[in-house]
Protein backbone atom coordinates (compact mmCIF):
# COMPACT_ATOMS: atom_id res chain seq x y z
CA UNK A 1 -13.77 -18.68 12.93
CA UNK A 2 -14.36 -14.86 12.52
CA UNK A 3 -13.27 -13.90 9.22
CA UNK A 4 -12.06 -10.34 10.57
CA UNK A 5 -8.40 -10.77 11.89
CA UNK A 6 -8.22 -7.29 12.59
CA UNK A 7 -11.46 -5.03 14.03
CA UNK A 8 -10.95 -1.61 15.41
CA UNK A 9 -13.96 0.68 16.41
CA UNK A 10 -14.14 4.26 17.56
CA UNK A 11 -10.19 4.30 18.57
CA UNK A 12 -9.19 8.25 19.55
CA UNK A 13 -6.00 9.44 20.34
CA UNK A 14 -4.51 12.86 21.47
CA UNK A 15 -1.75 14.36 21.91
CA UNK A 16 -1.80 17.29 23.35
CA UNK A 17 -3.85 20.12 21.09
CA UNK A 18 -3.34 17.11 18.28
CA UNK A 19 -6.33 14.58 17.76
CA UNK A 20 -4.38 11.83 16.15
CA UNK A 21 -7.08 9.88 16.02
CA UNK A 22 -10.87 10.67 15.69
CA UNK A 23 -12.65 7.74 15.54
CA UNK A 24 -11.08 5.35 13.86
CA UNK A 25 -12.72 2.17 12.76
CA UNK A 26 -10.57 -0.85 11.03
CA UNK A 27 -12.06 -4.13 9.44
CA UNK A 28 -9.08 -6.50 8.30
CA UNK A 29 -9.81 -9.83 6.71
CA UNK A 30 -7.63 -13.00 7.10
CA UNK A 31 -5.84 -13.77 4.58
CA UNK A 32 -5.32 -10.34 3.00
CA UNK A 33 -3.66 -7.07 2.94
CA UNK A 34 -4.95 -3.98 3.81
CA UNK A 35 -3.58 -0.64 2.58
CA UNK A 36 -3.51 2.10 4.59
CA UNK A 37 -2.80 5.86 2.88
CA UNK A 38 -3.17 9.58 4.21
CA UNK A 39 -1.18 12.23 4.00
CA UNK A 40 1.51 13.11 6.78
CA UNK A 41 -0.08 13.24 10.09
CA UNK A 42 -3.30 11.33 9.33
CA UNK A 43 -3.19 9.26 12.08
CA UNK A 44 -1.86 6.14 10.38
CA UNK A 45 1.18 5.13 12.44
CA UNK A 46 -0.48 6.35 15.26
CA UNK A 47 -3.35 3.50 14.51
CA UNK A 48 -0.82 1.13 13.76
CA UNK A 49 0.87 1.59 17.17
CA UNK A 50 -2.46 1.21 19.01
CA UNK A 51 -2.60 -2.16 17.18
CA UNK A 52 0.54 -3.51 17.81
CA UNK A 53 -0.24 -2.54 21.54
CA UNK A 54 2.41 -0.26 21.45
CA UNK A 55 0.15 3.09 22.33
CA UNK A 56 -3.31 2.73 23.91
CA UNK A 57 -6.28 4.94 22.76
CA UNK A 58 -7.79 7.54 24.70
CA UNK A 59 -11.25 5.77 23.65
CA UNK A 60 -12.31 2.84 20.97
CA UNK A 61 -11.78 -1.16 21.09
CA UNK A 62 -9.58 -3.20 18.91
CA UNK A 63 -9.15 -6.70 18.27
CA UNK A 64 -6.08 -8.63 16.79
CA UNK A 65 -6.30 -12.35 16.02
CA UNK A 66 -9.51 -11.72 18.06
CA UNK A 67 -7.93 -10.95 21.42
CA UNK A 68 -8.65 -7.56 22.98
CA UNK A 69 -5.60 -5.02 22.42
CA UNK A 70 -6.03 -3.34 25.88
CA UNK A 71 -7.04 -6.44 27.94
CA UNK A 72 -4.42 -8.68 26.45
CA UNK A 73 -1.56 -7.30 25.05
CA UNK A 74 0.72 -10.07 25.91
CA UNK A 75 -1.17 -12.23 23.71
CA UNK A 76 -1.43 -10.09 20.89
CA UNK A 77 1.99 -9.34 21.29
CA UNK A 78 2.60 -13.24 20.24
CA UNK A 79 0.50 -13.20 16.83
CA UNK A 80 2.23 -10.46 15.07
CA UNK A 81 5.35 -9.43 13.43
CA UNK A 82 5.77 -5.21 13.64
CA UNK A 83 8.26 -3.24 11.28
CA UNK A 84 8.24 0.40 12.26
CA UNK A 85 9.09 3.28 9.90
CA UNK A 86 13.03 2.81 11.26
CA UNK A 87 15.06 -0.02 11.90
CA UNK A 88 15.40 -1.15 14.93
CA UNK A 89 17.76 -3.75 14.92
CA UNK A 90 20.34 -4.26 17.31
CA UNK A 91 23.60 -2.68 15.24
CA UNK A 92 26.24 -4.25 17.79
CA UNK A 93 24.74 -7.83 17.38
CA UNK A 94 25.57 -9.85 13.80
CA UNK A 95 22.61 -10.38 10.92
CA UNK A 96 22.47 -13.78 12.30
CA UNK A 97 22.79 -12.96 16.14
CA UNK A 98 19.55 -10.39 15.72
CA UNK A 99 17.34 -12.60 14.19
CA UNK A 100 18.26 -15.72 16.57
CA UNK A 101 17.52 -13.63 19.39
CA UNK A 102 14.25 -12.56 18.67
CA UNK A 103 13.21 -16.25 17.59
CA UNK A 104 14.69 -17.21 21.37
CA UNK A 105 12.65 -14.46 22.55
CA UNK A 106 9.34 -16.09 20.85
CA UNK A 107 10.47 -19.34 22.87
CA UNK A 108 11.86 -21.20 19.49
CA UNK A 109 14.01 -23.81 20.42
CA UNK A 110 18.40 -22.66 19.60
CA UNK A 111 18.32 -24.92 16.51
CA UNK A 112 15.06 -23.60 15.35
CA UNK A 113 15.82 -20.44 15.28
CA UNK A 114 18.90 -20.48 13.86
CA UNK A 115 17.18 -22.49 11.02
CA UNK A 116 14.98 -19.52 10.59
CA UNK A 117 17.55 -17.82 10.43
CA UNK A 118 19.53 -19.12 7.85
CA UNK A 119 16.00 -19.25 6.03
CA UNK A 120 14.73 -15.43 6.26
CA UNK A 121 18.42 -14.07 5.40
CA UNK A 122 18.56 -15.79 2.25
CA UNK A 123 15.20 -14.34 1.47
CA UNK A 124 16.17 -10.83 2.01
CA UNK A 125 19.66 -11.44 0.10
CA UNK A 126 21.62 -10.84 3.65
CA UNK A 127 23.70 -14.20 3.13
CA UNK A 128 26.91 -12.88 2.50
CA UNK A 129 26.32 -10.02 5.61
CA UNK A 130 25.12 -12.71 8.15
CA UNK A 131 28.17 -12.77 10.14
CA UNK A 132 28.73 -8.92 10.44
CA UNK A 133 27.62 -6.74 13.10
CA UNK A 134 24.51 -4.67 11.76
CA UNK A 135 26.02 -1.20 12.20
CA UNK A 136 28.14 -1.88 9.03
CA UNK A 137 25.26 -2.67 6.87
CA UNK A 138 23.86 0.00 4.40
CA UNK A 139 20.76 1.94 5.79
CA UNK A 140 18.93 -0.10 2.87
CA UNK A 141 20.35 -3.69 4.08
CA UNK A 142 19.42 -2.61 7.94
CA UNK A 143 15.75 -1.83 6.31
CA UNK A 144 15.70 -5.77 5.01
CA UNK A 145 17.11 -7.40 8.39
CA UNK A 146 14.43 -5.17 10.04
CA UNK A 147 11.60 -6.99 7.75
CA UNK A 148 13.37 -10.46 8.43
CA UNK A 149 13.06 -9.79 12.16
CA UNK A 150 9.28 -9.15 12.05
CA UNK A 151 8.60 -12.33 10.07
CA UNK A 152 11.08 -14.76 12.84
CA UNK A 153 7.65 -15.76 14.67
CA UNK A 154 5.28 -16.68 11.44
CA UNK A 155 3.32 -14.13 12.65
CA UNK A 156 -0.41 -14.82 12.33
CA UNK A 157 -0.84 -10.81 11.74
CA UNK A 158 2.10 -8.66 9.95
CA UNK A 159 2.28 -4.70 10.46
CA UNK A 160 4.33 -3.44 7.91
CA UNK A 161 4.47 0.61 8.49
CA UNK A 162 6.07 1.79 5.26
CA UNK A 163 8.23 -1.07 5.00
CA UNK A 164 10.25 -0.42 1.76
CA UNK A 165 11.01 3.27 2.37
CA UNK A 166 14.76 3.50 1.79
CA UNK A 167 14.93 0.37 -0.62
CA UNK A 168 15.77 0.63 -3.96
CA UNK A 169 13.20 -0.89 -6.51
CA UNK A 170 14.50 -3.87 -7.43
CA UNK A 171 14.65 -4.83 -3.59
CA UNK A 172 11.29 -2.59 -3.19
CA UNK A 173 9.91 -5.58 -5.86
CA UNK A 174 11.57 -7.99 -3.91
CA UNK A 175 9.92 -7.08 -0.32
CA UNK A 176 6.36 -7.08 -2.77
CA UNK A 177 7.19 -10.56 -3.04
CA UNK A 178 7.99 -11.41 0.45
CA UNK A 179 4.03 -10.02 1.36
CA UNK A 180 2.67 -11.94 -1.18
CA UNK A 181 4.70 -15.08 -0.20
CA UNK A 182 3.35 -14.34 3.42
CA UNK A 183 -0.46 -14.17 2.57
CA UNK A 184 -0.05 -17.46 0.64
CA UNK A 185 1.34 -19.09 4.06
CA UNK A 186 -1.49 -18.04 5.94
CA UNK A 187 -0.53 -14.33 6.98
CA UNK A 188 -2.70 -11.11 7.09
CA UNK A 189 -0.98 -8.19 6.21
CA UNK A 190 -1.48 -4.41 7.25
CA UNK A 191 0.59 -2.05 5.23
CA UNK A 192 0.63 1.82 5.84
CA UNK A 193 3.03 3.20 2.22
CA UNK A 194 4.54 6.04 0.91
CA UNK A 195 4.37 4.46 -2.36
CA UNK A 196 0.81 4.61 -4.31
CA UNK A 197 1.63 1.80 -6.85
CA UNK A 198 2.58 -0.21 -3.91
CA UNK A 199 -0.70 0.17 -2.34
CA UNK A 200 -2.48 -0.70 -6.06
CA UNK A 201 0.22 -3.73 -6.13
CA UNK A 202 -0.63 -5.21 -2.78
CA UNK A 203 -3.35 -4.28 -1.27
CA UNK A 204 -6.83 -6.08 -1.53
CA UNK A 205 -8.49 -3.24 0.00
CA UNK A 206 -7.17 0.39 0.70
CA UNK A 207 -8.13 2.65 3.73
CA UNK A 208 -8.08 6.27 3.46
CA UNK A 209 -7.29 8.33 6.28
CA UNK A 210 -7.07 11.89 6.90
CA UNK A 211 -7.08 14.14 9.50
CA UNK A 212 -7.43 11.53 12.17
CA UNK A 213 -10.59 9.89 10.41
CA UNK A 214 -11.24 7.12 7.98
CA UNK A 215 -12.90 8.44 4.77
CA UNK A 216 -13.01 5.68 2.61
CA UNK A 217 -12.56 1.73 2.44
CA UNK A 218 -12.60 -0.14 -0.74
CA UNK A 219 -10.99 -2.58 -3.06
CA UNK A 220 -8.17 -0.46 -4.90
CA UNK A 221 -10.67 -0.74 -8.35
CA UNK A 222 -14.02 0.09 -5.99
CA UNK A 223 -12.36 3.40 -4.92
CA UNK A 224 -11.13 4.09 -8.42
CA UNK A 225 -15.15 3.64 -9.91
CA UNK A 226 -16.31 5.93 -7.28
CA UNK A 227 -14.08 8.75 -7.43
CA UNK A 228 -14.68 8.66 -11.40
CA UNK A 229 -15.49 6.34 -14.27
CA UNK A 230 -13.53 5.45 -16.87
CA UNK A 231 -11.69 7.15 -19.70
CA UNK A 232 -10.97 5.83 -23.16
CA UNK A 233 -7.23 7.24 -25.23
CA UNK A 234 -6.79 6.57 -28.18
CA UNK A 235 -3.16 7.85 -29.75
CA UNK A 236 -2.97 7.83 -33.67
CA UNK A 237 0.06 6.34 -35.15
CA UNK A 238 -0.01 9.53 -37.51
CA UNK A 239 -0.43 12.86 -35.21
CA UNK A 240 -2.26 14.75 -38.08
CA UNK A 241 -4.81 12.56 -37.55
CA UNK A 242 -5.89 13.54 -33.65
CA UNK A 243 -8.54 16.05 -34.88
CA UNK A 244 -10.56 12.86 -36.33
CA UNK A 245 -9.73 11.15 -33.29
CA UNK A 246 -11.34 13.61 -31.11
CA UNK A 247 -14.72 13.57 -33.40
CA UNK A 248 -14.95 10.18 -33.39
CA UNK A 249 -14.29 9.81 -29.82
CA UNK A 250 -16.74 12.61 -28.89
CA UNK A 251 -19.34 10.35 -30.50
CA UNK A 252 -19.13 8.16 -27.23
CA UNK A 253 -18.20 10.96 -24.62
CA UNK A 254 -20.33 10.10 -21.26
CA UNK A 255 -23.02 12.94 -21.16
CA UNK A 256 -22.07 16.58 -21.12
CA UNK A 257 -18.71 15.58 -21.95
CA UNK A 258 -16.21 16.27 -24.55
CA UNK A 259 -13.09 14.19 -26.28
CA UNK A 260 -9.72 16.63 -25.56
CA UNK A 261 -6.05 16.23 -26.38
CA UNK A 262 -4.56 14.15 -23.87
CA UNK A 263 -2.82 17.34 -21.10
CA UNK A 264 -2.22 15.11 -18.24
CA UNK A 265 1.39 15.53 -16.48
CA UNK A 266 4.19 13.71 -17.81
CA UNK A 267 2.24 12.77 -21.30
CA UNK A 268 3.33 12.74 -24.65
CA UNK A 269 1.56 14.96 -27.04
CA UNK A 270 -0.37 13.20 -29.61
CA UNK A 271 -3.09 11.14 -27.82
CA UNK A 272 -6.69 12.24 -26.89
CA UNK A 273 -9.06 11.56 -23.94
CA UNK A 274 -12.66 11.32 -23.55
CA UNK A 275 -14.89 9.94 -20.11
CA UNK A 276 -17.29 7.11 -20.82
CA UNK A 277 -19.97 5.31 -19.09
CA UNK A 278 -18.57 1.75 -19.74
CA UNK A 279 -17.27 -0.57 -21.94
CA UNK A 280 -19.02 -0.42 -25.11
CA UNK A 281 -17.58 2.74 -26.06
CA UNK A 282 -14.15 0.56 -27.49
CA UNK A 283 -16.72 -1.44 -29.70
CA UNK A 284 -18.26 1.49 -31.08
CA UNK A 285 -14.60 3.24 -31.58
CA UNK A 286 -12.45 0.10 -32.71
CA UNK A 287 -14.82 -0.32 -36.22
CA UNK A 288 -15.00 3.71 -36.12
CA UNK A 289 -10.92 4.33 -36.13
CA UNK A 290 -10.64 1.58 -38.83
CA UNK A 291 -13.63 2.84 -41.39
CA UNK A 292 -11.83 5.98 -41.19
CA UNK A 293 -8.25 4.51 -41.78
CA UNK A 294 -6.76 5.60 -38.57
CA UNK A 295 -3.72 3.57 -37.63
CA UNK A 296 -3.25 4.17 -33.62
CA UNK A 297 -0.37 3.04 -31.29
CA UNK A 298 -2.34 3.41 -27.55
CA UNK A 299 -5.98 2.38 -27.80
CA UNK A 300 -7.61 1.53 -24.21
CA UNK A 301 -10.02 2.19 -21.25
CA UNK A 302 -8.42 3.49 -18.13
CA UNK A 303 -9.61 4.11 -14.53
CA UNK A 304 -8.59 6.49 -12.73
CA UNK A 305 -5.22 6.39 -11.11
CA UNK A 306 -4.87 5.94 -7.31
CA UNK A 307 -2.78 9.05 -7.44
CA UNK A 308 -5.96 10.67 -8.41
CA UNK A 309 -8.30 8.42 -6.23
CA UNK A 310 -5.62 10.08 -2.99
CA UNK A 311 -6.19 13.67 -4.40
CA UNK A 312 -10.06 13.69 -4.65
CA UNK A 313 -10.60 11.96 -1.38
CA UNK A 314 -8.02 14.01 0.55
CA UNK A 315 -8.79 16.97 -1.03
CA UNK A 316 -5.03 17.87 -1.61
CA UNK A 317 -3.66 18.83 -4.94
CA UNK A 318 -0.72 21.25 -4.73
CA UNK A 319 0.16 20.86 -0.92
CA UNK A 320 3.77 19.90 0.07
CA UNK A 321 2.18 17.80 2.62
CA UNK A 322 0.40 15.37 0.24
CA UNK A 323 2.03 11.78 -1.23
CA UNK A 324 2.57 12.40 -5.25
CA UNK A 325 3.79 9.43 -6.99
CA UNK A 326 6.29 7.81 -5.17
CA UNK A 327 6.69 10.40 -2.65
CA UNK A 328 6.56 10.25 1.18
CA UNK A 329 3.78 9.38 3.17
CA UNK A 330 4.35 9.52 6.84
């Protein structure tokens, strides 16, 4: 059995002066979730589309549950579960009504699909709304009955295009759940985010896309080592103490580099900083700090965040177009 349940090579897509895509190749395993990030107008939705047979490339191949895209959408059309960027539920039809239509629709029996039913709304916490039409739900409960609907069929391959934009966190935490329930049943998942910490929770590997092209594909922790190594903080218990922080921690800086007072955004004063070239530095440090009588309250070895993984790759820093934590992605 081919161990790639998604495969996409050389897709391109335009739309008018805009190349949407340029290029694209896409390598999902079964049995895992990819994460797919770029800033707005990347070309990620537009990828996603071509996958759920929803938009066909100008040029490329793809493969879902290894069945051609463009040869055989009907069958791919039978694997998968899509949820768009906005619900599309049908607001005159009941919580209950939507979802036993689209299991009819995949050729489950009445019973069965109210069963399903019954099943998936208790999941996404829609009990009590089951019987109401959907144009009275919040925009946030029309976002969950959306999710239920793509998971009616047991899809063999989930798209998931931003799928918790509009939740709140605790229901946010809740859909993280639902993913991971689905991988454990069999799924594979393809997630496109606006949330980075999303990506880091989920995903077993992360694509990068930007401006129509795929720049990098790793394991969230592989991208992390190449765009930098890691960093060891140390913040004393006693603040007076930072300036013998920073010369004992300079004593294991990575080459050319230098211990500095922690500056990053959001931090609290106090702490200091310095690269290293791997884990030994915290044995060399730990007996260090104590000889010298330093009590500390933060001690550790950090990679680099995917915020700052998003920035380097991208190239984006200050632009309103680009995610920052826990802003939109489109």
């Amino acid at each position: 059995m081919d161990d790639l349940v998604v495969r996409a090579e050389g897709l391109r897509k335009r739309f008018g002066n805009t190349q949407a895509l340029d290029g694209v190749d896409l390598a999902m395993r079964r049995g895992t979730v990819l994460g797919v990030l770029g800033p707005n107008g990347a070309g990620k939705t537009t990828a996603v589309r071509v996958l759920a047979t929803l938009l066909r490339p100008d040029e490329g191949t793809a493969f879902v549950a290894s069945i051609d895209v463009l040869r055989e959408p009907q069958k791919v059309r039978r694997r998968i579960g899509l949820t768009g960027q906005y619900a599309s539920v049908d607001e005159d039809l009941t919580g209950t009504q939507n979802l036993v239509l689209i299991g009819q629709l995949l050729d489950l029996t009445t019973r069965d699909a109210r069963k399903r039913a019954v099943e998936l709304l208790a999941w996404f916490d829609l009990t009590e709304a089951a019987g109401r039409p959907a144009k009275t739900y919040s925009g946030g409960m029309r976002r969950r009955l959306d999710l239920a609907a793509s998971l009616v069929g047991h899809p063999e391959v989930i798209f998931l295009d931003e799928p918790t934009t509009g939740l709140d966190p605790a229901k946010r935490e809740d859909m993280w759940g639902v993913v991971r329930n689905q991988v454990a049943q069999g799924s594979s998942v393809l997630l496109t985010t606006q949330y980075l910490e999303e990506a880091d929770a989920l995903a077993d590997e992360i694509v990068v896309i930007n401006h129509g092209k795929v720049i990098a594909q790793d394991t969230p922790d592989g991208l992390k080592r190449r765009v930098g190594g890691q960093t060891l903080r140390v913040r004393p218990a006693d603040p007076g103490r930072l300036p013998d922080v920073l010369r004992i921690l300079d004593a294991v800086a990575a080459p050319g580099m230098n211990a500095a007072p922690d500056g990053s955004a959001g931090s609290r004063p106090g702490a200091a900083s310095v690269p290293v070239t791997g884990d030994l530095a915290l044995d060399e440090v730990v007996p260090a700090l104590r000889h010298a009588g330093i009590a500390v309250n933060e001690l550790g070895l950090h990679l680099p965040s995917l915020d700052e993984v998003f920035h380097t790759l991208t190239g984006d820093h200050d632009d309103d177009s680009t995610i920052k934590r826990s802003e939109a992605l489109v």
